[in-house]
Protein backbone atom coordinates (compact mmCIF):
# COMPACT_ATOMS: atom_id res chain seq x y z
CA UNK A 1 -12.51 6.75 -7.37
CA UNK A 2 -9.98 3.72 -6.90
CA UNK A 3 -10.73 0.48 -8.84
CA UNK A 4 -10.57 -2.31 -6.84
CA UNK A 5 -10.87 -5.77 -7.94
CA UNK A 6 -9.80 -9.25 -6.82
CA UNK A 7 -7.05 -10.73 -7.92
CA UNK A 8 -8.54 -13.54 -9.96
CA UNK A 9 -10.98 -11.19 -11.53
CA UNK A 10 -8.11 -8.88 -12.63
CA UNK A 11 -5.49 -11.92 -13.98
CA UNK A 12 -8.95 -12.40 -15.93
CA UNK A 13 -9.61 -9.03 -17.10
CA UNK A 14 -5.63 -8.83 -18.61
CA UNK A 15 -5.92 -12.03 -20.59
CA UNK A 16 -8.71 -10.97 -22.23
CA UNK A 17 -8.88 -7.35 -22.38
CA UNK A 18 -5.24 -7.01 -23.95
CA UNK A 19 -5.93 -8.92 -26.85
CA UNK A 20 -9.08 -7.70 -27.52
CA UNK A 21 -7.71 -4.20 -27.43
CA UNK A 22 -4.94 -5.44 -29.71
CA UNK A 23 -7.64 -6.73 -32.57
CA UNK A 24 -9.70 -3.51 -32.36
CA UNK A 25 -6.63 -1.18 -32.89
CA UNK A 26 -6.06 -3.25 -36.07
CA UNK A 27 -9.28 -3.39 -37.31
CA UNK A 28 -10.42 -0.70 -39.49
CA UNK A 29 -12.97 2.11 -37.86
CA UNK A 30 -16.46 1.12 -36.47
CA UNK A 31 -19.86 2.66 -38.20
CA UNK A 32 -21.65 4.96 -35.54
CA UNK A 33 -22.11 3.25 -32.14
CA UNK A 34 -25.52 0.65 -32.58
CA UNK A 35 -27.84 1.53 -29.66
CA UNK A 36 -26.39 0.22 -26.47
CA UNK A 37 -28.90 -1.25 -23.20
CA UNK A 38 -28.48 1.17 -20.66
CA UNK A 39 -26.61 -0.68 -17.72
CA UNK A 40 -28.05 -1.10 -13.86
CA UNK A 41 -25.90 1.57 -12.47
CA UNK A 42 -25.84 0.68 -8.43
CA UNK A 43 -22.63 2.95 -7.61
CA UNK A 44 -19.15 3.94 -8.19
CA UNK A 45 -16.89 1.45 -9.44
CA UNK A 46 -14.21 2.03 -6.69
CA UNK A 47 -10.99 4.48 -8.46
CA UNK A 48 -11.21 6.37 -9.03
CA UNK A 49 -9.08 9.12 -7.89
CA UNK A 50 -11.98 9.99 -6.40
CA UNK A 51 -14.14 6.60 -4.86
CA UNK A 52 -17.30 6.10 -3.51
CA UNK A 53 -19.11 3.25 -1.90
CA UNK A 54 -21.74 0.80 -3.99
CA UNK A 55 -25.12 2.25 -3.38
CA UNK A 56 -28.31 0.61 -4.92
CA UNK A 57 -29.72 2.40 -8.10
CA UNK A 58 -31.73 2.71 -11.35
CA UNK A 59 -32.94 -0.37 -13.18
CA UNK A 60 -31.71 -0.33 -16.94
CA UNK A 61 -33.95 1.18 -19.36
CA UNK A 62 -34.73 1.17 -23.05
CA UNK A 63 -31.98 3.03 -24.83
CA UNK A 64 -33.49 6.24 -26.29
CA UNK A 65 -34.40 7.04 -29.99
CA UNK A 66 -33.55 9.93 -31.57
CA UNK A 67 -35.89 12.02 -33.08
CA UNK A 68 -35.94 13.40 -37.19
CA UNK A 69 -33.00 15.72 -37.25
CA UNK A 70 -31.39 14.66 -34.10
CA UNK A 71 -28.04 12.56 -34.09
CA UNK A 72 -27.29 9.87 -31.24
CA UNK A 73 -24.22 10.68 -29.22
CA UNK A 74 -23.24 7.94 -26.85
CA UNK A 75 -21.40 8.61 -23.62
CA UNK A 76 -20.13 5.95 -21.07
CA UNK A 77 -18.91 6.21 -17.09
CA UNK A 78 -19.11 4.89 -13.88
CA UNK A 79 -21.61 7.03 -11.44
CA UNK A 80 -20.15 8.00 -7.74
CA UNK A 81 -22.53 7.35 -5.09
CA UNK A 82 -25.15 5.31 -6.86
CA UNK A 83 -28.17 7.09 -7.43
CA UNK A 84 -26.61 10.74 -6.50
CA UNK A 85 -23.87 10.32 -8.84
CA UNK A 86 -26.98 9.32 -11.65
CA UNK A 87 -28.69 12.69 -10.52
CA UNK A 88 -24.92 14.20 -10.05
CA UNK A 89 -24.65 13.25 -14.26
CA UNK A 90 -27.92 14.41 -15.46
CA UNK A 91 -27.22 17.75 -13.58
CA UNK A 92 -24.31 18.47 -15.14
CA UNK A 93 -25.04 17.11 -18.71
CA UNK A 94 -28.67 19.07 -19.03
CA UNK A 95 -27.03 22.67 -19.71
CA UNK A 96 -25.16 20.65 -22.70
CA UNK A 97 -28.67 18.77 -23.59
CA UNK A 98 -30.09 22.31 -23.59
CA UNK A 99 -27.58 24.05 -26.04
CA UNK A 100 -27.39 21.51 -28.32
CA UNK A 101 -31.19 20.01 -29.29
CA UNK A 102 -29.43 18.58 -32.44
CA UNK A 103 -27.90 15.55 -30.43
CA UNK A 104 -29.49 12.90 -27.80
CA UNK A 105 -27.63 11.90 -25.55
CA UNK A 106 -27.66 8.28 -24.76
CA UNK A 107 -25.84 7.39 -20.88
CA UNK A 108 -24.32 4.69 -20.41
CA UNK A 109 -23.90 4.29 -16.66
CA UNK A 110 -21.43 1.10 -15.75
CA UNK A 111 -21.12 0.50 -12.02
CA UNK A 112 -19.31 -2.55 -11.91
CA UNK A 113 -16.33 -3.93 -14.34
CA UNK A 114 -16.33 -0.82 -15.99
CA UNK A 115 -13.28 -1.64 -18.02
CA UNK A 116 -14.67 -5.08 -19.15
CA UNK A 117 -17.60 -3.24 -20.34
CA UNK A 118 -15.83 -0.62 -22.17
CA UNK A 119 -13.23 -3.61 -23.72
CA UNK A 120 -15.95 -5.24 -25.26
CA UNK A 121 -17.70 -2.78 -26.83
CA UNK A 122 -14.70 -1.32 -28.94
CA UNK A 123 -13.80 -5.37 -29.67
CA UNK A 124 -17.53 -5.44 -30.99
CA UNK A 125 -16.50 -2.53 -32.95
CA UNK A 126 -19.00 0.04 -30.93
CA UNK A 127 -17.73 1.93 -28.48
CA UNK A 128 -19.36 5.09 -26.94
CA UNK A 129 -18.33 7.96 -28.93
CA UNK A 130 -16.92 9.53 -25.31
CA UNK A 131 -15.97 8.08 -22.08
CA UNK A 132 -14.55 8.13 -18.63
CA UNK A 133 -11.63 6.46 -18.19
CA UNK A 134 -9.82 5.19 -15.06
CA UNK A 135 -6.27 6.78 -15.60
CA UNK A 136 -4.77 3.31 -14.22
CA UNK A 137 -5.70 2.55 -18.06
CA UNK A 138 -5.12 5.13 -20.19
CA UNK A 139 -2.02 4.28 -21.56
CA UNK A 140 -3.07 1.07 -22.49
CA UNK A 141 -5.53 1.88 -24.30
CA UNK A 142 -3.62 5.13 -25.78
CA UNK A 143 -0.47 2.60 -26.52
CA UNK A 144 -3.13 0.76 -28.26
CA UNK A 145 -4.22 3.12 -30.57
CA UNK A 146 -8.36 2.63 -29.94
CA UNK A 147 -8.82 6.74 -28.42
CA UNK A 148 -8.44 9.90 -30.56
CA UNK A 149 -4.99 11.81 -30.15
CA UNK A 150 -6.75 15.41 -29.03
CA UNK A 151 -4.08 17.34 -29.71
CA UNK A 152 -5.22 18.43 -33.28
CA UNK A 153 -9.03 19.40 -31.73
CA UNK A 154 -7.02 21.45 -28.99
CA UNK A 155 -5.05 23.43 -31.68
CA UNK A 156 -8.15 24.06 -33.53
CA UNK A 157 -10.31 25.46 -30.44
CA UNK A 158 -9.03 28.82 -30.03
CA UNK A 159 -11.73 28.98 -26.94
CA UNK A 160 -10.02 26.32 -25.53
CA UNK A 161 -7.79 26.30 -22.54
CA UNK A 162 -5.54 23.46 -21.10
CA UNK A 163 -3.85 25.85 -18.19
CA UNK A 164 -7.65 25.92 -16.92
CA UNK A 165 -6.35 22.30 -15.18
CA UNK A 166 -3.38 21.75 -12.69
CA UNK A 167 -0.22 20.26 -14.50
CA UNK A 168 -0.28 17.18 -12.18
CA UNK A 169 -4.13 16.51 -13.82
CA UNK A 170 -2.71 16.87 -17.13
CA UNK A 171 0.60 14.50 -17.17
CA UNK A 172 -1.60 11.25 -16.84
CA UNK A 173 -3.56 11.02 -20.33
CA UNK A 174 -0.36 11.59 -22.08
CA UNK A 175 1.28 8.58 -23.83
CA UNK A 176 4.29 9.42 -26.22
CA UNK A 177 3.83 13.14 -26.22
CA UNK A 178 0.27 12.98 -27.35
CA UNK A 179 -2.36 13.65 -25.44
CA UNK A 180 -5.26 11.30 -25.84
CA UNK A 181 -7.92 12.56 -23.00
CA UNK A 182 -9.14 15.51 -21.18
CA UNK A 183 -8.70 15.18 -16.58
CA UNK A 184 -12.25 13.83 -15.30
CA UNK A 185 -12.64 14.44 -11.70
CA UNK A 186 -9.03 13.58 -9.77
CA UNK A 187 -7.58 13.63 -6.26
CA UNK A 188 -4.82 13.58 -3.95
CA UNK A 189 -4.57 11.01 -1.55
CA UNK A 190 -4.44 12.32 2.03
CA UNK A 191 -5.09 11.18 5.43
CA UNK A 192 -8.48 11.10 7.24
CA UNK A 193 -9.38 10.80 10.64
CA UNK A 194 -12.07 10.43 13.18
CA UNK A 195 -12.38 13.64 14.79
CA UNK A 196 -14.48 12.02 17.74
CA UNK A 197 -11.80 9.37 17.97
CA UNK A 198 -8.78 12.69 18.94
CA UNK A 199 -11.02 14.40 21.42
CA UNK A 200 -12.19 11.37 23.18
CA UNK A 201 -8.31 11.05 23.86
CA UNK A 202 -7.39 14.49 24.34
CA UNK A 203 -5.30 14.19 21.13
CA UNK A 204 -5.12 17.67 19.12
CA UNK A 205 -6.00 17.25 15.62
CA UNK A 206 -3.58 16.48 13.31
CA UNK A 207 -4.35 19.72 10.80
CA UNK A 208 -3.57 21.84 14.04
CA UNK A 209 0.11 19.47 13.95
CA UNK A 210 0.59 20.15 10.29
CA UNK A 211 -0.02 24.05 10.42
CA UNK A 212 2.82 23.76 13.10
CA UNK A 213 4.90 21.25 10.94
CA UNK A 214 4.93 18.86 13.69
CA UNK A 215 2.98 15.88 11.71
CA UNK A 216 5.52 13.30 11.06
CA UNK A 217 5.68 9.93 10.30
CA UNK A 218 6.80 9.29 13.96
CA UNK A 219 3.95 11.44 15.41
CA UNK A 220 1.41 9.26 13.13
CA UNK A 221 3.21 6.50 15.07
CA UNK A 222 2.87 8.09 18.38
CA UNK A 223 -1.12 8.77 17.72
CA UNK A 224 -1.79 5.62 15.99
CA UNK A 225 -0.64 3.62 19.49
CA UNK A 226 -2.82 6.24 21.45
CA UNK A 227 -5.95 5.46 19.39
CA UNK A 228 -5.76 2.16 19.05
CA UNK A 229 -7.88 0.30 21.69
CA UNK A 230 -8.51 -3.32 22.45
CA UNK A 231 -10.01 -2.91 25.66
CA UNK A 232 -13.65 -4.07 23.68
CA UNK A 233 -11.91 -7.34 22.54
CA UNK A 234 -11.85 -8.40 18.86
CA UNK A 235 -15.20 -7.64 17.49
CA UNK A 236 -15.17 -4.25 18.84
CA UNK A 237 -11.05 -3.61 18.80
CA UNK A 238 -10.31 0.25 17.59
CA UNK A 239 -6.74 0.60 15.60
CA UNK A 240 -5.61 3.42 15.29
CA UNK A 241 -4.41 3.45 11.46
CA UNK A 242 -5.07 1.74 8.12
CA UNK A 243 -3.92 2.32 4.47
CA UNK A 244 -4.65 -0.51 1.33
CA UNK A 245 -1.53 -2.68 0.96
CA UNK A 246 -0.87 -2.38 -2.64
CA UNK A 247 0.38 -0.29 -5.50
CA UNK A 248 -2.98 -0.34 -7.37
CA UNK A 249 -5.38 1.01 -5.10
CA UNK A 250 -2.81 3.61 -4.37
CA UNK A 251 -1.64 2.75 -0.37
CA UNK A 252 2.02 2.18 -0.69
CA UNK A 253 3.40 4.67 -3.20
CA UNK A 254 3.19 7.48 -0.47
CA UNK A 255 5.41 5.38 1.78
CA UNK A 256 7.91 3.86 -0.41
CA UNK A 257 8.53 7.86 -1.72
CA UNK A 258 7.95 9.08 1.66
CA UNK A 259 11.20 6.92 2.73
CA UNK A 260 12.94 7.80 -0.82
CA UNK A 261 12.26 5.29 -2.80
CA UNK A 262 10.32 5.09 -6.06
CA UNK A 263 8.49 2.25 -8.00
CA UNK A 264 10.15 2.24 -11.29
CA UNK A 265 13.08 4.11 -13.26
CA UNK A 266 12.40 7.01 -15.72
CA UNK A 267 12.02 4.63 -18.59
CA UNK A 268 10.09 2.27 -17.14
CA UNK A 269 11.82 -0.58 -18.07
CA UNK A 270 13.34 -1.41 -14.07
CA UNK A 271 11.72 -2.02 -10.98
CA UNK A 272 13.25 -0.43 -7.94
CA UNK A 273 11.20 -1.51 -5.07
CA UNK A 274 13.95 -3.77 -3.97
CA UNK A 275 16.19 -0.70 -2.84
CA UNK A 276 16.82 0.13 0.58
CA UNK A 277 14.28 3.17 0.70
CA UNK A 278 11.74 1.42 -1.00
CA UNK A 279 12.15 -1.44 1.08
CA UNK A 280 12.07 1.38 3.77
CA UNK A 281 9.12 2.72 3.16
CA UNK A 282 6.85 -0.92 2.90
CA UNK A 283 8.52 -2.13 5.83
CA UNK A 284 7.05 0.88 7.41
CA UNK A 285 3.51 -0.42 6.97
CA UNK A 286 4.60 -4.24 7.80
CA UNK A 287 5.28 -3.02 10.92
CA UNK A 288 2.59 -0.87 11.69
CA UNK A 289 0.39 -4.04 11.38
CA UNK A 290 2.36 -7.15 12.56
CA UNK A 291 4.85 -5.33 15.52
CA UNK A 292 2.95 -1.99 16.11
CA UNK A 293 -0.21 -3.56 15.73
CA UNK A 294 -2.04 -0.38 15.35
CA UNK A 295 -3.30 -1.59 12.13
CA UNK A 296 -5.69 -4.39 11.42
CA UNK A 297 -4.13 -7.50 9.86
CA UNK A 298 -6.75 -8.90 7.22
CA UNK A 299 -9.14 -11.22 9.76
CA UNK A 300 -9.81 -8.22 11.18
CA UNK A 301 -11.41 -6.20 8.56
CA UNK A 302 -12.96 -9.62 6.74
CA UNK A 303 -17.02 -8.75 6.52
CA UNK A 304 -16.96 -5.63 8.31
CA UNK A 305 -16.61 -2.01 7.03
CA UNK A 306 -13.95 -0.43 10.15
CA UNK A 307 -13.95 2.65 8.66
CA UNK A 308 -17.76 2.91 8.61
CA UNK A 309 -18.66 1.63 12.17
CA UNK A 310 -15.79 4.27 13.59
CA UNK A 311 -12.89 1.83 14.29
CA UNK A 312 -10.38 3.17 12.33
CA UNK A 313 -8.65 6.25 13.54
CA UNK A 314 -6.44 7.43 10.49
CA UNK A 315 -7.01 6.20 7.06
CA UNK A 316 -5.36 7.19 3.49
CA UNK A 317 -8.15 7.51 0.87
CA UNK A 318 -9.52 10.11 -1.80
CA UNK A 319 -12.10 12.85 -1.56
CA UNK A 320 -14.56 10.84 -3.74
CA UNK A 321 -15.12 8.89 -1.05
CA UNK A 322 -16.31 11.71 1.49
CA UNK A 323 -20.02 11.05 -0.54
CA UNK A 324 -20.19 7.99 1.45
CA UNK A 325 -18.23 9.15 4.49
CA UNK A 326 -20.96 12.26 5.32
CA UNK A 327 -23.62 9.22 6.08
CA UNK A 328 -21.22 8.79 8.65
CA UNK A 329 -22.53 8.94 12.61
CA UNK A 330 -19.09 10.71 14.00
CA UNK A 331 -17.47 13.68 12.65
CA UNK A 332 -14.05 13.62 10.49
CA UNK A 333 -11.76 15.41 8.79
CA UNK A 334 -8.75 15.44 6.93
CA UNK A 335 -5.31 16.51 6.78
CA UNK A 336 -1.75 16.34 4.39
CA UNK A 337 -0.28 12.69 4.46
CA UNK A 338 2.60 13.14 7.48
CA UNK A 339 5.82 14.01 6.80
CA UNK A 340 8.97 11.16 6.18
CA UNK A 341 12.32 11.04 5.61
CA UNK A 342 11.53 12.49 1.99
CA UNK A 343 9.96 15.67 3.51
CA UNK A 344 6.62 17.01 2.02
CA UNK A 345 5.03 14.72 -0.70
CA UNK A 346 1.68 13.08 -1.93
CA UNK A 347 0.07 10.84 -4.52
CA UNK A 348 -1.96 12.42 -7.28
CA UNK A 349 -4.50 10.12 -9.38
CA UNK A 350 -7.20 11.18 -11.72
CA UNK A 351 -9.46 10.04 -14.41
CA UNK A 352 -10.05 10.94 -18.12
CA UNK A 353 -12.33 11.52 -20.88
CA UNK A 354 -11.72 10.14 -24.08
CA UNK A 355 -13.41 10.71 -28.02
CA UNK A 356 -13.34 7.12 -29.69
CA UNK A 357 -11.10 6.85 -33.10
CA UNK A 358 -13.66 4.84 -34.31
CA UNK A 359 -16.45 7.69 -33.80
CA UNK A 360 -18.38 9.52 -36.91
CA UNK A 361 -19.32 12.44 -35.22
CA UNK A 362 -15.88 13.96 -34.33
CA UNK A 363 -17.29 17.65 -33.84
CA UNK A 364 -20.01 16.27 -31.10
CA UNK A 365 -17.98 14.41 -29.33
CA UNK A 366 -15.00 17.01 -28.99
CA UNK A 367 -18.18 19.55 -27.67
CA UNK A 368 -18.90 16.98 -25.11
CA UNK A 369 -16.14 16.08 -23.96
CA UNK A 370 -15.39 19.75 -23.01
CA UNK A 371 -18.15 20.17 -21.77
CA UNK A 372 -18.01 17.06 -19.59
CA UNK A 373 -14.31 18.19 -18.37
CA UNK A 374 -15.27 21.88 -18.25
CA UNK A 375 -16.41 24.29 -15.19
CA UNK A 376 -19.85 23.72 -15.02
CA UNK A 377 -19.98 20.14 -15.37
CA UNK A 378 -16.94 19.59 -13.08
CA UNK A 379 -18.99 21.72 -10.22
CA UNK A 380 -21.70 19.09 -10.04
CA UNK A 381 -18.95 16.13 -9.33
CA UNK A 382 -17.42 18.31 -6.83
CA UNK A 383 -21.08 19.06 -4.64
CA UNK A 384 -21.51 15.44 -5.46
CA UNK A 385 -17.71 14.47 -3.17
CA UNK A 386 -15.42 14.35 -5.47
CA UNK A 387 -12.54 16.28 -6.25
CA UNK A 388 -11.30 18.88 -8.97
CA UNK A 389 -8.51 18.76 -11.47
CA UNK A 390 -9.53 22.42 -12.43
CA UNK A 391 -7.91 25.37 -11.21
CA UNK A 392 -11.11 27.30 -11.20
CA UNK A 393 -13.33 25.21 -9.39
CA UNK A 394 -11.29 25.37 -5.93
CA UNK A 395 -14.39 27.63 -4.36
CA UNK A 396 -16.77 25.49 -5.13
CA UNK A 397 -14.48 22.54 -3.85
CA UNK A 398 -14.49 24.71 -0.51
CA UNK A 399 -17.67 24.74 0.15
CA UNK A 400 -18.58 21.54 -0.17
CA UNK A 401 -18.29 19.87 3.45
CA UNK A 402 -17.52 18.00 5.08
CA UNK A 403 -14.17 17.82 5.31
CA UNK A 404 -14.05 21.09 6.54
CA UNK A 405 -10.38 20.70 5.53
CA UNK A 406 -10.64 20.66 1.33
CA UNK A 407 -7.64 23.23 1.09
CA UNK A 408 -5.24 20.31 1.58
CA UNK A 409 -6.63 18.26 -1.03
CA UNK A 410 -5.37 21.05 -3.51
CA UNK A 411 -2.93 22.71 -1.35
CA UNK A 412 0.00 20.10 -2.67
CA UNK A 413 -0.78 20.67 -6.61
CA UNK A 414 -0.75 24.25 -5.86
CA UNK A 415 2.60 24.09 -4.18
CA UNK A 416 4.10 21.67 -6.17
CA UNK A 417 4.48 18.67 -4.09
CA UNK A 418 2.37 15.79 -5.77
CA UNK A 419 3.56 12.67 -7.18
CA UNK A 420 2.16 10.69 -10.05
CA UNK A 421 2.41 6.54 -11.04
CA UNK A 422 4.29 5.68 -13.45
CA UNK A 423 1.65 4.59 -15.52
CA UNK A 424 2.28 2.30 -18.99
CA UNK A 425 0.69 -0.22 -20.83
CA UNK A 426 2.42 -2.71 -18.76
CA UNK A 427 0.25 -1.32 -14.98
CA UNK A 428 -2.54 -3.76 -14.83
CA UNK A 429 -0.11 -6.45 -15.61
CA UNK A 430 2.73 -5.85 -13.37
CA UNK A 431 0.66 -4.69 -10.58
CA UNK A 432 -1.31 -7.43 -10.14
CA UNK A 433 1.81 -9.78 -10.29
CA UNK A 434 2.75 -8.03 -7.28
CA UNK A 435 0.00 -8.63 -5.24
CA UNK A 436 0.72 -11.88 -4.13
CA UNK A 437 4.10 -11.11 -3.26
CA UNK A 438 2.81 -8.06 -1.01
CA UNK A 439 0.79 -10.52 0.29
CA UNK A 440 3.09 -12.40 1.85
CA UNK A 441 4.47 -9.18 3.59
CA UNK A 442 1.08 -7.86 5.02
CA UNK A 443 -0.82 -11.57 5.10
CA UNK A 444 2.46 -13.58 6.10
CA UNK A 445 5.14 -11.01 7.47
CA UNK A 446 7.89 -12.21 5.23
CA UNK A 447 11.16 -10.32 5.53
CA UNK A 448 10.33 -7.30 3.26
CA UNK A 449 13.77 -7.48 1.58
CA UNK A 450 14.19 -10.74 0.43
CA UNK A 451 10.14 -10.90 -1.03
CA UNK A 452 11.19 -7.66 -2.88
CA UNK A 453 14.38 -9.44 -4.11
CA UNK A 454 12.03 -12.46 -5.58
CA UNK A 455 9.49 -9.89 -7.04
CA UNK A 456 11.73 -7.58 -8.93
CA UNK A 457 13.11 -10.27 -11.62
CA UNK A 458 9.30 -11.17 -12.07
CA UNK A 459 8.09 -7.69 -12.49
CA UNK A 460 10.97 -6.31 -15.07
CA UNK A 461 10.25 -9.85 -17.09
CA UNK A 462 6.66 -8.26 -18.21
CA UNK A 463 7.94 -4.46 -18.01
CA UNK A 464 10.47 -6.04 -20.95
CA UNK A 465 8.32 -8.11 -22.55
């Protein structure tokens, strides 16, 4: 599920939740978690490499007592799809519940500011002995030193298998050859489109155009201009195509690749989004919106849902989100992002499960997180919308419809054609110094090139910093 936040709200989050990271990690370990307030859980938080749309849900409760002989195990995440993703939880935690009477498990479901919730409770010195964490963090908090390095409980647990998850799933929760979490749920980005939308124009389906390796960035173009219709004037104008417009929700690594560009240098320590290809490959989506105009510039889409109400022909977006989209009144499916100058290539993001240093009850927690990451569990997310980072899960994954289309959601981490973020401490920070310099591309339509020269300096100042 993709995180999204404004940018006020996330210049907020960094001031605070860096430094009281940076306090916890040199603080000495918490007692066992005090009894948290289960929090109103209304939906996803949107990120997750697998997203869904805020749905209303459960009021908080009481948090529950354990009984004589029973130890409290806390465990925090955000729930996809509201009160399915609630039911979607308790589903897949009640086998664990079952086998292990010895331990209550107390829920924590956080909907909204997840990572503000799960910052203050480790500065308060009590976080939840496990917990889902949105991979656009993990190395900050892994750099920080507040999660358990796993790599001594993986050794020990002979049962245990890493290969069970595609190498693409397992890249993101390592920080300085350590590996601090186990994958939680995870996606590929890919394209989606209105099905009703292609036959109402007597356009063949773009998964018939990929089987034939015809689906291009130019034939995107080509259908984009074909669907897009403003015959119904504004309030009812159709555009054909529509991707987010930043690096943090995920929209513009697949372009700035797809031209051959890339984001930062191995080390991390450069930006190169001011090259040619980069500049390439945002340019690409500038035009789409201000000279194609097959996309909608930001009016457009202000207090309406396109996607929802069937205006939007093509969109990029992760399978968590197809728990909202099946509520939709036309049919869709989906199909690999098109082809670029690059060749054959897509974004992978997932999520992760973490054991807190400061936890007493290292055993339990290492049993639940397993269990949380492991087949059975992982089933329940995937019936729920969401997608697998498990190699053994892809029937299950198949069967759960629509799209009728899931083999290309795992089809590129089978072949070997995914891409991941470059992910450091430094993401929240430089990212969200970029937004307002992407928007004065997409909001202003600024020459791409010399707002790209101007960001660069800015960006490498914090990557160096």
């Amino acid at each position: 599920m993709e995180t999204r936040y404004s940018r006020r709200s996330f210049l907020r989050m960094m001031a605070g939740a860096s430094a009281a990271l940076t306090v916890v990690a040199c603080s000495a370990p918490a007692p066992t978690p005090a009894p948290q307030p289960a929090a109103k859980a209304p939906a996803a938080e949107p990120t997750k490499a697998a997203a869904a749309a805020p749905t209303a849900a459960a009021a908080p409760t009481a948090a529950p007592q354990p009984k004589a002989g029973q130890t409290k195990i806390q465990f925090m995440w955000w729930p996809i799809g509201g009160e399915r993703g609630l039911k979607a939880m308790d589903a897949a935690m009640k086998p664990f519940e079952e086998a292990h009477p010895e331990l209550l498990v107390e829920k924590i479901p956080v909907a909204q500011n997840y990572f503000d919730k799960l910052v203050t409770m480790y500065a308060g010195g009590t976080p939840p002995d496990v917990h889902a964490v949105d991979n656009y963090n993990i190395t900050e908090i892994a750099d920080k030193g507040v999660v358990m390095d796993l790599e001594p409980l993986i050794a020990a647990d002979k049962a245990f298998k890493l290969d069970d998850f595609f190498a693409a799933a397992l890249k993101e929760s390592v920080w300085k050859s350590r590996r601090h979490a186990l994958p939680y749920i995870g996606s590929t980005r890919i394209m989606f489109y209105n099905s009703d939308l292609m036959q109402a124009k007597g356009l063949e389906t773009p998964d018939k155009l990929w089987e034939k390796g015809q689906w291009t960035w130019d034939k995107m173009v080509e259908y984009a201009r074909k669907l897009t219709d403003t015959s119904g004037g504004a309030a009812k104008t159709v555009f054909g195509f529509n991707d987010d417009r930043n690096l943090a929700a995920g929209g513009l690594p697949n372009w700035i690749w797809g031209a051959k560009g890339d984001i930062l240098n191995a080390e991390m320590t450069k930006c190169l989004l001011n090259t040619p290809e980069a500049v390439a490959g945002i340019k690409f989506i500038q035009d789409l919106i201000h000279k194609e105009a097959v996309a909608p510039k930001a009016d457009a889409m202000k207090d309406v849902d396109l996607v929802a109400t069937g205006r939007i022909g093509m969109w990029m977006s992760w399978r968590g989100l197809s728990v909202g989209y099946r509520a939709f009144s036309y049919k869709w499916d989906v199909v690999p992002a098109p082809t670029g100058p690059a060749g054959k290539l897509t974004l992978y993001k997932g999520n992760s499960m973490c054991i807190a240093k400061a936890t007493k009850i290292v055993d339990p927690s290492w049993q639940l997180a397993k269990h949380i990451t492991g087949r059975e569990a992982d089933q329940q997310y995937i019936m729920n919308g969401g997608a697998t980072p498990r190699k053994d899960n892809l029937d299950t994954l198949m069967k759960s419809t629509p799209p009728q289309n899931n083999q290309y959601f795992y089809s590129p981490l089978n072949e070997g054609w995914t891409k991941m973020l470059p992910f450091n401490p430094k993401w929240r920070e430089w990212t969200t110094e970029s937004n307002k310099y992407f928007d004065r591309i997409f909001l202003d339509n600024e020459d791409v090139q010399k707002v790209m020269n101007e960001m660069v300096p800015a960006v490498e100042k914090i990557l160096k910093a």
